[in-house]
C-alpha atoms as a PDB file:
ATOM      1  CA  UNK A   1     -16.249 -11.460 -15.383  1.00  0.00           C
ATOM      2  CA  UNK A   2     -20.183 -10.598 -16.384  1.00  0.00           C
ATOM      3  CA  UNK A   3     -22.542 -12.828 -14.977  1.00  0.00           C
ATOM      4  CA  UNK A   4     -26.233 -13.569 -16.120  1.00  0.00           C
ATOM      5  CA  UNK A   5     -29.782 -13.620 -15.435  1.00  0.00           C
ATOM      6  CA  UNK A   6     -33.235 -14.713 -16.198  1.00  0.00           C
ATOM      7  CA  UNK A   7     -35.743 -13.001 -17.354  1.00  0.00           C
ATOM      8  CA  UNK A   8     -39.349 -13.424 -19.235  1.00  0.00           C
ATOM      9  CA  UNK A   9     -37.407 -12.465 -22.460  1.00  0.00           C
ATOM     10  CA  UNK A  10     -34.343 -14.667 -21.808  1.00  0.00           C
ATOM     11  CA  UNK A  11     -30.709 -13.787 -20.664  1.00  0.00           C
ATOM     12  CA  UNK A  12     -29.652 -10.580 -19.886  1.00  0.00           C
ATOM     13  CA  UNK A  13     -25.575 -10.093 -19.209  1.00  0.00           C
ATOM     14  CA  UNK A  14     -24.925  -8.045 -16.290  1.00  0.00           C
ATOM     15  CA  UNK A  15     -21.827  -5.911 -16.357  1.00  0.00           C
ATOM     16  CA  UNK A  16     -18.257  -7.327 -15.230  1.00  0.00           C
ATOM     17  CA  UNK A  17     -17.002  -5.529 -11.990  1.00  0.00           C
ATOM     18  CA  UNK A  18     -14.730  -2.808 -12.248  1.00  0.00           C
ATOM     19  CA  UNK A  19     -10.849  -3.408 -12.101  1.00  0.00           C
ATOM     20  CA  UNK A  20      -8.479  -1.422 -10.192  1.00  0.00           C
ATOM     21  CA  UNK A  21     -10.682   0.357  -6.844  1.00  0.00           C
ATOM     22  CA  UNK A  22      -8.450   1.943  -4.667  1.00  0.00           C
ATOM     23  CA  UNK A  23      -8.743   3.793  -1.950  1.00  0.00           C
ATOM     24  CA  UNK A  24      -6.691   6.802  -0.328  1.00  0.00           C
ATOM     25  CA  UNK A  25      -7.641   8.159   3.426  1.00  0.00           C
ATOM     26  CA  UNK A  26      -6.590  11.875   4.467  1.00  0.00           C
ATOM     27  CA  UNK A  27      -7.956  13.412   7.108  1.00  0.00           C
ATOM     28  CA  UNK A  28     -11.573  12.338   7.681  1.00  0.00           C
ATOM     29  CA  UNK A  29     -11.747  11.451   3.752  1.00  0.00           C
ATOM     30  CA  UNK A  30     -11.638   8.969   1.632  1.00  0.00           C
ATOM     31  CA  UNK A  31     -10.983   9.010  -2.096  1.00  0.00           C
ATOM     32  CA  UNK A  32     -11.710   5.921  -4.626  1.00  0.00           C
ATOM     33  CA  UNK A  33     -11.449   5.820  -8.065  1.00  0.00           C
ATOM     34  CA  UNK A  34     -11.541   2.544 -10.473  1.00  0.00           C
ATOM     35  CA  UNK A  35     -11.430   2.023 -13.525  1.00  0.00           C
ATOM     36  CA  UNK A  36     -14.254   2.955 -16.248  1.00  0.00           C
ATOM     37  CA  UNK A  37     -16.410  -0.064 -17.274  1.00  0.00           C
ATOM     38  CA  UNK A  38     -17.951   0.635 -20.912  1.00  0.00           C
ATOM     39  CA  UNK A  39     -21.890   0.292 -20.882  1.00  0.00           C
ATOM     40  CA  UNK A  40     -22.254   1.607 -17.706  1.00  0.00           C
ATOM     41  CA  UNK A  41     -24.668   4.496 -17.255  1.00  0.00           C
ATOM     42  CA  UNK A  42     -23.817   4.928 -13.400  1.00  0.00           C
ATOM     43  CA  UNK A  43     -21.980   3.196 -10.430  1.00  0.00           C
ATOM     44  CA  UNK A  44     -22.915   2.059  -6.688  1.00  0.00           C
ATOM     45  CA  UNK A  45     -20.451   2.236  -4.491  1.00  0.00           C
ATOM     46  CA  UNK A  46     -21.222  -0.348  -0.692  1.00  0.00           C
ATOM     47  CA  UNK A  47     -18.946   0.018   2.304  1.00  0.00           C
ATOM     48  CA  UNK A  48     -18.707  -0.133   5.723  1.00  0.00           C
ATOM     49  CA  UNK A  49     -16.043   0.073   8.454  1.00  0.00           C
ATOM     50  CA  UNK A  50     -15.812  -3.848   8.915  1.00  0.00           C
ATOM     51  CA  UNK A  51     -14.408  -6.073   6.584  1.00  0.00           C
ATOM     52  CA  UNK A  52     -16.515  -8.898   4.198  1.00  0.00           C
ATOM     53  CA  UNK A  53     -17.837  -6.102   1.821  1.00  0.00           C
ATOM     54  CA  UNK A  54     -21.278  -7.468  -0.220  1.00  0.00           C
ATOM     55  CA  UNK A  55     -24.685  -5.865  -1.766  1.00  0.00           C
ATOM     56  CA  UNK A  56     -25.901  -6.067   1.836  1.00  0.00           C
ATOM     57  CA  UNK A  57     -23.767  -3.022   2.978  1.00  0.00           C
ATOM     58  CA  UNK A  58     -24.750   0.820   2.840  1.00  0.00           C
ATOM     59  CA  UNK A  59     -24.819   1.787  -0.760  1.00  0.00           C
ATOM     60  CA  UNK A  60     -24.149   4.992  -2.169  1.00  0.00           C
ATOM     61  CA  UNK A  61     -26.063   4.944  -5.492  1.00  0.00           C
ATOM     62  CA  UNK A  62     -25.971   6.801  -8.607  1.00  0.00           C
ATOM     63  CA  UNK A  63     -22.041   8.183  -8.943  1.00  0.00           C
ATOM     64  CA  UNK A  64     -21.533   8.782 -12.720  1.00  0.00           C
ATOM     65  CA  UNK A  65     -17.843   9.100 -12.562  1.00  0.00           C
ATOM     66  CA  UNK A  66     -14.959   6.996 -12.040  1.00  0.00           C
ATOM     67  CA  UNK A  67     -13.995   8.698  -8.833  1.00  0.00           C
ATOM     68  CA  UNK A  68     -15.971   9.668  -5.568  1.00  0.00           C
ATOM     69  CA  UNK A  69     -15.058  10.802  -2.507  1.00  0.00           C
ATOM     70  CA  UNK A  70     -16.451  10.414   0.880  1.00  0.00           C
ATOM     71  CA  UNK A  71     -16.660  12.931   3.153  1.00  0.00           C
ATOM     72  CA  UNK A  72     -16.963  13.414   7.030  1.00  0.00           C
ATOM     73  CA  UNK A  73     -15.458  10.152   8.197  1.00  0.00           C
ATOM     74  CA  UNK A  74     -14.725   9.367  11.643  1.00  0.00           C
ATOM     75  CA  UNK A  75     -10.358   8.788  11.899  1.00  0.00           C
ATOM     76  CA  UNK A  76      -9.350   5.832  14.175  1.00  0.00           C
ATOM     77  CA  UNK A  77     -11.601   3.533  11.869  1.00  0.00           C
ATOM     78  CA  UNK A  78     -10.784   1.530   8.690  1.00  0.00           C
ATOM     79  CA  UNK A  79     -13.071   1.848   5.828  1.00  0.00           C
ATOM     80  CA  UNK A  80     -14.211  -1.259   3.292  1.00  0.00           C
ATOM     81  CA  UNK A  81     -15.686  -0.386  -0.012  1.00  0.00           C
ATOM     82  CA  UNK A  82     -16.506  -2.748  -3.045  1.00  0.00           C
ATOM     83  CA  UNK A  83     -18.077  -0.814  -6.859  1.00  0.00           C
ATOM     84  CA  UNK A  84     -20.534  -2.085  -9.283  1.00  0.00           C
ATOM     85  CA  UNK A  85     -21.347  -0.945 -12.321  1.00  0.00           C
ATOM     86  CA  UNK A  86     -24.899  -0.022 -13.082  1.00  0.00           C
ATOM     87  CA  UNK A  87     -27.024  -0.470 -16.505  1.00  0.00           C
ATOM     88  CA  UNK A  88     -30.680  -0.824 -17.941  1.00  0.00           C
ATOM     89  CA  UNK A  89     -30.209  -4.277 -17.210  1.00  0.00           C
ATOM     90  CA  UNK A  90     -29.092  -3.661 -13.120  1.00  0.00           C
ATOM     91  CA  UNK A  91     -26.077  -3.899 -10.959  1.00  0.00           C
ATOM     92  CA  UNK A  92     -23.430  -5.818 -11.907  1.00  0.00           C
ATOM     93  CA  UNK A  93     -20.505  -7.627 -10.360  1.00  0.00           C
ATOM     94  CA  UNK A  94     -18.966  -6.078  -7.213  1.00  0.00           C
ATOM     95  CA  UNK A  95     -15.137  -5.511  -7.624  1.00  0.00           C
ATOM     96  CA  UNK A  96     -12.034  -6.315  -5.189  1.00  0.00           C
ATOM     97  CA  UNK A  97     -12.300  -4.861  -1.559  1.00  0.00           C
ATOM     98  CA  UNK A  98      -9.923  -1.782  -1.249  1.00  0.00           C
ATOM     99  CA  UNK A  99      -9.371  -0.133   2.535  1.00  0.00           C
ATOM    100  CA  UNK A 100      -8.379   3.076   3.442  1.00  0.00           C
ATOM    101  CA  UNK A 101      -7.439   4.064   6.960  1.00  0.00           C
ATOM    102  CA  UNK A 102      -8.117   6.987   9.043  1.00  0.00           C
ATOM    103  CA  UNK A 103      -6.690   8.730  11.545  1.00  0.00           C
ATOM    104  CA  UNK A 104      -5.004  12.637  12.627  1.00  0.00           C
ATOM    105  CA  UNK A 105      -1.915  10.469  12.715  1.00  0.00           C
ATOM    106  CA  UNK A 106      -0.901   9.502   9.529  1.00  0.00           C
ATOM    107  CA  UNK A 107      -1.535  10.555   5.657  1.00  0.00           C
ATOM    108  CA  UNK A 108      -2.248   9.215   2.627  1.00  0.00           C
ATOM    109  CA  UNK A 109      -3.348   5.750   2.771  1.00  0.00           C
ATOM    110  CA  UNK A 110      -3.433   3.304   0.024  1.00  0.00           C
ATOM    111  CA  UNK A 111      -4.518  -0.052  -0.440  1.00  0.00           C
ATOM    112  CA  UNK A 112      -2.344  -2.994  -2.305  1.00  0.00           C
ATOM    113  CA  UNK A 113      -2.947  -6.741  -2.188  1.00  0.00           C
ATOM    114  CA  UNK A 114      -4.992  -6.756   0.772  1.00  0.00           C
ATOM    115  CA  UNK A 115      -2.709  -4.589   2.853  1.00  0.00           C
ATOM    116  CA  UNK A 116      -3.391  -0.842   3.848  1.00  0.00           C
ATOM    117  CA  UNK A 117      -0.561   1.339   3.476  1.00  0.00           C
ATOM    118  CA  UNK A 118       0.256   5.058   5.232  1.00  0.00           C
ATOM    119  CA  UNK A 119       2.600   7.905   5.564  1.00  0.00           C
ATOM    120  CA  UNK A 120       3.731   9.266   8.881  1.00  0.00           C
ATOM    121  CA  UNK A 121       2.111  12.691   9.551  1.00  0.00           C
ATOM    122  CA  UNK A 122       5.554  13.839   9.973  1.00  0.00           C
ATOM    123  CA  UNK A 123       8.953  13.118   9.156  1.00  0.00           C
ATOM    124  CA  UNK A 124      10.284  11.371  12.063  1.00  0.00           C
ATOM    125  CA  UNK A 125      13.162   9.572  13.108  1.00  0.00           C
ATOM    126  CA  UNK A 126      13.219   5.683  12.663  1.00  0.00           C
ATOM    127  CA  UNK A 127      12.487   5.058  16.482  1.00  0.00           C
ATOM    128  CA  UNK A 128       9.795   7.334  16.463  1.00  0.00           C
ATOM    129  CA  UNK A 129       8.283   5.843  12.894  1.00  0.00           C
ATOM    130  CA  UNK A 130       8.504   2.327  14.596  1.00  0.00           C
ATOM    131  CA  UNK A 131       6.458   3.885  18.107  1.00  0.00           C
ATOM    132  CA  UNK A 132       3.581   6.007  15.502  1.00  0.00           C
ATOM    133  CA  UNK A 133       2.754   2.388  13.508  1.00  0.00           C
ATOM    134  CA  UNK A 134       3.137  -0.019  16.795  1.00  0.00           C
ATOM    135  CA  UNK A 135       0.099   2.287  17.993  1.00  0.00           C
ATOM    136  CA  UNK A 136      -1.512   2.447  15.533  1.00  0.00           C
ATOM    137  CA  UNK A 137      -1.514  -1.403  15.456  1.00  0.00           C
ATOM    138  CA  UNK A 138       0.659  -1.720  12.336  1.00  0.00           C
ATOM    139  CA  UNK A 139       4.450  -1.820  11.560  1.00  0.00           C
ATOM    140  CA  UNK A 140       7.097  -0.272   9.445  1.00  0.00           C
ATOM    141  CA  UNK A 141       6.800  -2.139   6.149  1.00  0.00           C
ATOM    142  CA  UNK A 142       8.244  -5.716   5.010  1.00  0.00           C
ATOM    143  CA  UNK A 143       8.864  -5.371   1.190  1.00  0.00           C
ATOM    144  CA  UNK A 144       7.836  -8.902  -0.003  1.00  0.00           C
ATOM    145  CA  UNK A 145       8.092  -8.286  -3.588  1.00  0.00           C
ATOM    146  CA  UNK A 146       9.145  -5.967  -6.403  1.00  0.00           C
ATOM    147  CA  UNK A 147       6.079  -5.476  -7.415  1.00  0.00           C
ATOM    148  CA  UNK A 148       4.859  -4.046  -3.849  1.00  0.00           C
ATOM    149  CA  UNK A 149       8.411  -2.271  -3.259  1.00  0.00           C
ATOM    150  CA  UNK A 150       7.557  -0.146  -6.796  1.00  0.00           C
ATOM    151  CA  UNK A 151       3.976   0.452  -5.724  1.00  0.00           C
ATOM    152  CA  UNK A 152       5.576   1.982  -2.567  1.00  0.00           C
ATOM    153  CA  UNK A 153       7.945   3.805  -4.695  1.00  0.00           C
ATOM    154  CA  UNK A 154       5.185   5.088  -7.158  1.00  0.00           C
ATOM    155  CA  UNK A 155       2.575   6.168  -4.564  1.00  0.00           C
ATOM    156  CA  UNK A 156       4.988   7.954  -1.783  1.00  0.00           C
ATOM    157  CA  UNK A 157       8.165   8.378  -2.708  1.00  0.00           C
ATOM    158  CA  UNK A 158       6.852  11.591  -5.488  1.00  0.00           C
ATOM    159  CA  UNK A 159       4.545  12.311  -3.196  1.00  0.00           C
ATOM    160  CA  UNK A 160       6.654  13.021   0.049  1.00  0.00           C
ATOM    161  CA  UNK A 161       9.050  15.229  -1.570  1.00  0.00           C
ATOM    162  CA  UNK A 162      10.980  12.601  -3.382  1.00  0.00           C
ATOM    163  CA  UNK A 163      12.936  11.627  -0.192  1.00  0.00           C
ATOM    164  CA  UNK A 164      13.996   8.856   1.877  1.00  0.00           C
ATOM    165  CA  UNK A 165      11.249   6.989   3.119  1.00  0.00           C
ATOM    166  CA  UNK A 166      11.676   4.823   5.934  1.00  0.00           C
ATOM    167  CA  UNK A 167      11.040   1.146   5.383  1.00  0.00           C
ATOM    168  CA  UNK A 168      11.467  -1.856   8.448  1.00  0.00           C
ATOM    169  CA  UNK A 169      14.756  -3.293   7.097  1.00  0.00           C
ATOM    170  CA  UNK A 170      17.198  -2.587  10.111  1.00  0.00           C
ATOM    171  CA  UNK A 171      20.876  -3.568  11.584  1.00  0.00           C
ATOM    172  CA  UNK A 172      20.575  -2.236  14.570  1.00  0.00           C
ATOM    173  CA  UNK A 173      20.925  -5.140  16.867  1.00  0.00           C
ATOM    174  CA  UNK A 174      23.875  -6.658  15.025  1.00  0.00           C
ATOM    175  CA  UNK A 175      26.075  -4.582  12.004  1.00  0.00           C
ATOM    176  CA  UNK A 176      25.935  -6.290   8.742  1.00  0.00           C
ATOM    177  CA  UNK A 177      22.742  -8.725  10.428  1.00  0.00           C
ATOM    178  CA  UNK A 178      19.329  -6.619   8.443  1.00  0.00           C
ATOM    179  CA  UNK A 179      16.279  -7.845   9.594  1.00  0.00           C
ATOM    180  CA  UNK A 180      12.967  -6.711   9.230  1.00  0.00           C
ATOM    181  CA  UNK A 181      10.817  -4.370  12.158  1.00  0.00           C
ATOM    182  CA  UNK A 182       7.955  -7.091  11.707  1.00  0.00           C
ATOM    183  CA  UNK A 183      10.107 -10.513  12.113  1.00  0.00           C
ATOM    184  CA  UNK A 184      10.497 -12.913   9.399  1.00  0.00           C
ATOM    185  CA  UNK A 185       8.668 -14.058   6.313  1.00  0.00           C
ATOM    186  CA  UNK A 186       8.231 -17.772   5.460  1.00  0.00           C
ATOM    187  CA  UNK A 187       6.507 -19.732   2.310  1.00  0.00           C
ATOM    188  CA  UNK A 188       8.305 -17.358  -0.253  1.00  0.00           C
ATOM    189  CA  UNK A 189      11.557 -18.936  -1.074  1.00  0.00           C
ATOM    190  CA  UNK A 190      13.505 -16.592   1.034  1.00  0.00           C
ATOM    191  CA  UNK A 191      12.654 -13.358  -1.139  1.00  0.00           C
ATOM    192  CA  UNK A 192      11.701 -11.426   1.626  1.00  0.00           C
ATOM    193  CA  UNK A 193      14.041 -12.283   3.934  1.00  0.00           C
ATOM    194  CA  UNK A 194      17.291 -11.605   1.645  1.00  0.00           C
ATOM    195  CA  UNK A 195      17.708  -7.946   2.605  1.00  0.00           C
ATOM    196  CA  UNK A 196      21.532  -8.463   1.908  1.00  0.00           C
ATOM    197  CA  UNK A 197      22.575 -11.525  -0.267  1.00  0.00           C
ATOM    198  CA  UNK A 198      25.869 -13.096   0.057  1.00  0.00           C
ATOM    199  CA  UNK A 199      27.529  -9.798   1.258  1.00  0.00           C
ATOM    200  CA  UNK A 200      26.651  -6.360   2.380  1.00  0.00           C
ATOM    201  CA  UNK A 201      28.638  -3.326   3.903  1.00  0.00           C
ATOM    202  CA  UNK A 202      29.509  -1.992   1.402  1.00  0.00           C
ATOM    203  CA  UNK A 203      26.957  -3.317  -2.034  1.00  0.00           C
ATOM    204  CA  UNK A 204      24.326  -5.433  -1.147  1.00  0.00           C
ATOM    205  CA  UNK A 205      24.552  -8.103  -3.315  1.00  0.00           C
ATOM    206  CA  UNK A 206      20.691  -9.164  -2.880  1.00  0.00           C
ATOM    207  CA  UNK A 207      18.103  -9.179  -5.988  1.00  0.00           C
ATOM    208  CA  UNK A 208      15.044  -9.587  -6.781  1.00  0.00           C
ATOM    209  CA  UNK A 209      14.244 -12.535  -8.373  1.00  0.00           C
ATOM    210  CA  UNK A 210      14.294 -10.878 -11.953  1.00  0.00           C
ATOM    211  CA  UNK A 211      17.580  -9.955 -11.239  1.00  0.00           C
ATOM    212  CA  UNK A 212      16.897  -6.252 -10.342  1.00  0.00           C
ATOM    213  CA  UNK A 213      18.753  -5.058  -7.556  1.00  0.00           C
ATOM    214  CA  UNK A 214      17.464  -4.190  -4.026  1.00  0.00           C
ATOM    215  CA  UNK A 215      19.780  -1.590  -2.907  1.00  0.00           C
ATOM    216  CA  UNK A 216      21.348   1.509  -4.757  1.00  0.00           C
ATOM    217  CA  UNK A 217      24.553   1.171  -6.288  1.00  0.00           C
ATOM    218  CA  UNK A 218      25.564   4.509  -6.741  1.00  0.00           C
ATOM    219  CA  UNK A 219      29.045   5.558  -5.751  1.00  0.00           C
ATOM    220  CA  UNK A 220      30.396   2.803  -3.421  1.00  0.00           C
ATOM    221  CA  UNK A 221      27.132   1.257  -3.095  1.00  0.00           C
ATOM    222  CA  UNK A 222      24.717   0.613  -0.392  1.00  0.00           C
ATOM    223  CA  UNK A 223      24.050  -0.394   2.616  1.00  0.00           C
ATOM    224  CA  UNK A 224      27.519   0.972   3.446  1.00  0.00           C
ATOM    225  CA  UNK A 225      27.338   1.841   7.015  1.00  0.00           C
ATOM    226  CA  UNK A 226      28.658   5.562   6.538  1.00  0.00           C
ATOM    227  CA  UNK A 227      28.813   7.092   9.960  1.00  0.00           C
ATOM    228  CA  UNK A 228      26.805   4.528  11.181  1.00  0.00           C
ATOM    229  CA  UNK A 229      24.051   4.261   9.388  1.00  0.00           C
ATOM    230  CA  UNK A 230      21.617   1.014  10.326  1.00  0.00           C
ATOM    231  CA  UNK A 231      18.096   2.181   9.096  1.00  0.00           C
ATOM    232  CA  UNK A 232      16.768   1.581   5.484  1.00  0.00           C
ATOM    233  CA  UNK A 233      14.517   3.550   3.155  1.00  0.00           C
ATOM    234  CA  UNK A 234      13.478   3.802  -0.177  1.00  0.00           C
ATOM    235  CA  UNK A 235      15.773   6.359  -1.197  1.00  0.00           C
ATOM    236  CA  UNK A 236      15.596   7.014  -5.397  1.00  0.00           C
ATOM    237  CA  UNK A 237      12.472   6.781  -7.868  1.00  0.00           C
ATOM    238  CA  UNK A 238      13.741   3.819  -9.101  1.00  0.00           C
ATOM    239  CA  UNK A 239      12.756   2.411  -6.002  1.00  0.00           C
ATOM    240  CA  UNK A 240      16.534   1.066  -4.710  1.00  0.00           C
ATOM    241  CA  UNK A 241      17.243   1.213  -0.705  1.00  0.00           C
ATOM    242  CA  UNK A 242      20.124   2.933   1.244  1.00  0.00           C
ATOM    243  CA  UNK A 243      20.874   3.237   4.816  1.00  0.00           C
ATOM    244  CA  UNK A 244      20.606   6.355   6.884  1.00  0.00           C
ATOM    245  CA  UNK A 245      21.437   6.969  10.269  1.00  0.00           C
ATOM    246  CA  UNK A 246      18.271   5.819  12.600  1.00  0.00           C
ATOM    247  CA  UNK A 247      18.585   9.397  14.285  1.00  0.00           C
ATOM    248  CA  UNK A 248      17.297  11.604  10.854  1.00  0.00           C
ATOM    249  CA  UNK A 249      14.174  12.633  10.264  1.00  0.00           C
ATOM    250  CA  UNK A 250      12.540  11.095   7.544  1.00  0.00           C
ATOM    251  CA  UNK A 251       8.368  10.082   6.554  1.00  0.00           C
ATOM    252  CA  UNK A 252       7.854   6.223   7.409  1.00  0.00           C
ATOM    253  CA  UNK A 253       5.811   4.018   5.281  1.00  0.00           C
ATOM    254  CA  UNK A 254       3.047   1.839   7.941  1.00  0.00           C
ATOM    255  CA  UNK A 255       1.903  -1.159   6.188  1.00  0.00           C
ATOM    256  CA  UNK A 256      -1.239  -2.750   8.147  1.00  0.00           C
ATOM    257  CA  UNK A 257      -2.529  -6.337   7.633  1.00  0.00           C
END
């Protein structure tokens, strides 16, 4: 939304914030891009490595592209950015915070819905994927919602060699019981939580609740415990699971709060 202000001659409309910011971390960097906002002759860019982003925070002025990347970062930190566009008549509304994280031991960080989001630096088996994001203070991921388990799909699954990615659905404590790495998830109706429906082992009956199904159905369907197999990951580019014996070696997905 475009706001307004007063001046001698009357109202001047500022420009509307840019949609879409995102933020990916590598290894000491940090690359945003948004989306274009027409009038604008330039962009400011604020951040910082604490959260509650404003027009108070370090600015990087002048970027006249929808893209910038920052350079010579320090890993172990999370970085906070917020863009405005810039015109004759000044800087306009800041957009939605995106986050990146840093650090030598993970990859390709994203940002989605307030959540940061990061590859292993190696593929790894499922015990070792849950140990690298417990110390990095985060988890293997809880898939809330379609719409989060395709932005998953769309951002690492291409990206990482179009192989199984580890996610925190699990039956290791009790065949046929999937739970999730990071506990339960309440206030949502039970979408979260339904990791197998009325039956699993083999075909998972669960949905989403358009009616799309969680796991892959291929063959005999999936989760179907072949030669004990008690670890999920996204596993096709449509986004479906499957389960995979917790001993391969296989990129995990970290999902921090």
């Amino acid at each position: 939304m475009s706001s307004q202000y007063e001046t001698s001659s009357g109202f001047t409309t500022l420009l509307p914030a840019p949609d879409n910011l995102s933020a990916s971390g590598a290894n000491n960097t940090i690359t945003l891009t948004w989306n274009t906002v027409s009038g604008a002759t330039s962009y400011t860019l604020y951040w910082d490595n604490v959260s509650g982003i404003d027009s108070s925070d370090t600015a990087i002025t002048s970027i006249t592209n929808d893209n910038y990347t920052h350079n010579n970062l320090d890993n172990g930190s999370t970085y906070y950015y917020k863009v405005a566009a810039v015109n004759s008549s000044g800087t306009g509304t800041l957009s939605s915070v995106a986050s990146a994280l840093l650090s030598a031991n993970i990859q390709g960080s994203k940002t989605y819905n307030a959540h940061t989001y990061a590859i292993t630096s190696s593929a790894m088996t499922f015990a070792e994927a849950k140990a690298a994001a417990a110390a990095l203070g985060g988890y293997l991921t809880t898939v809330n919602t379609k719409a989060e388990n395709t932005f998953l799909t769309n951002e690492f699954y291409a990206a990482y060699g179009n192989s199984a990615l580890w996610i925190g659905a699990n039956d290791i404590a009790t065949e046929n019981i999937w739970v999730w790495d990071n506990g339960t998830t309440s206030g949502d109706n039970g979408v979260t939580d339904n990791i197998c429906g009325t039956g699993c082992n083999p075909k998972s009956l669960a949905e989403w609740p358009d009616g799309t199904r969680k796991w892959n159905w291929s063959g005999s369907g999936e989760p179907n415990n072949a030669g004990n197999e008690d670890c999920a990951n996204i596993t096709r580019s449509d986004g479906t699971w499957n389960d995979l014996r917790c001993s391969r070696n296989q990129y995990g997905i970290i999902e921090f709060d």
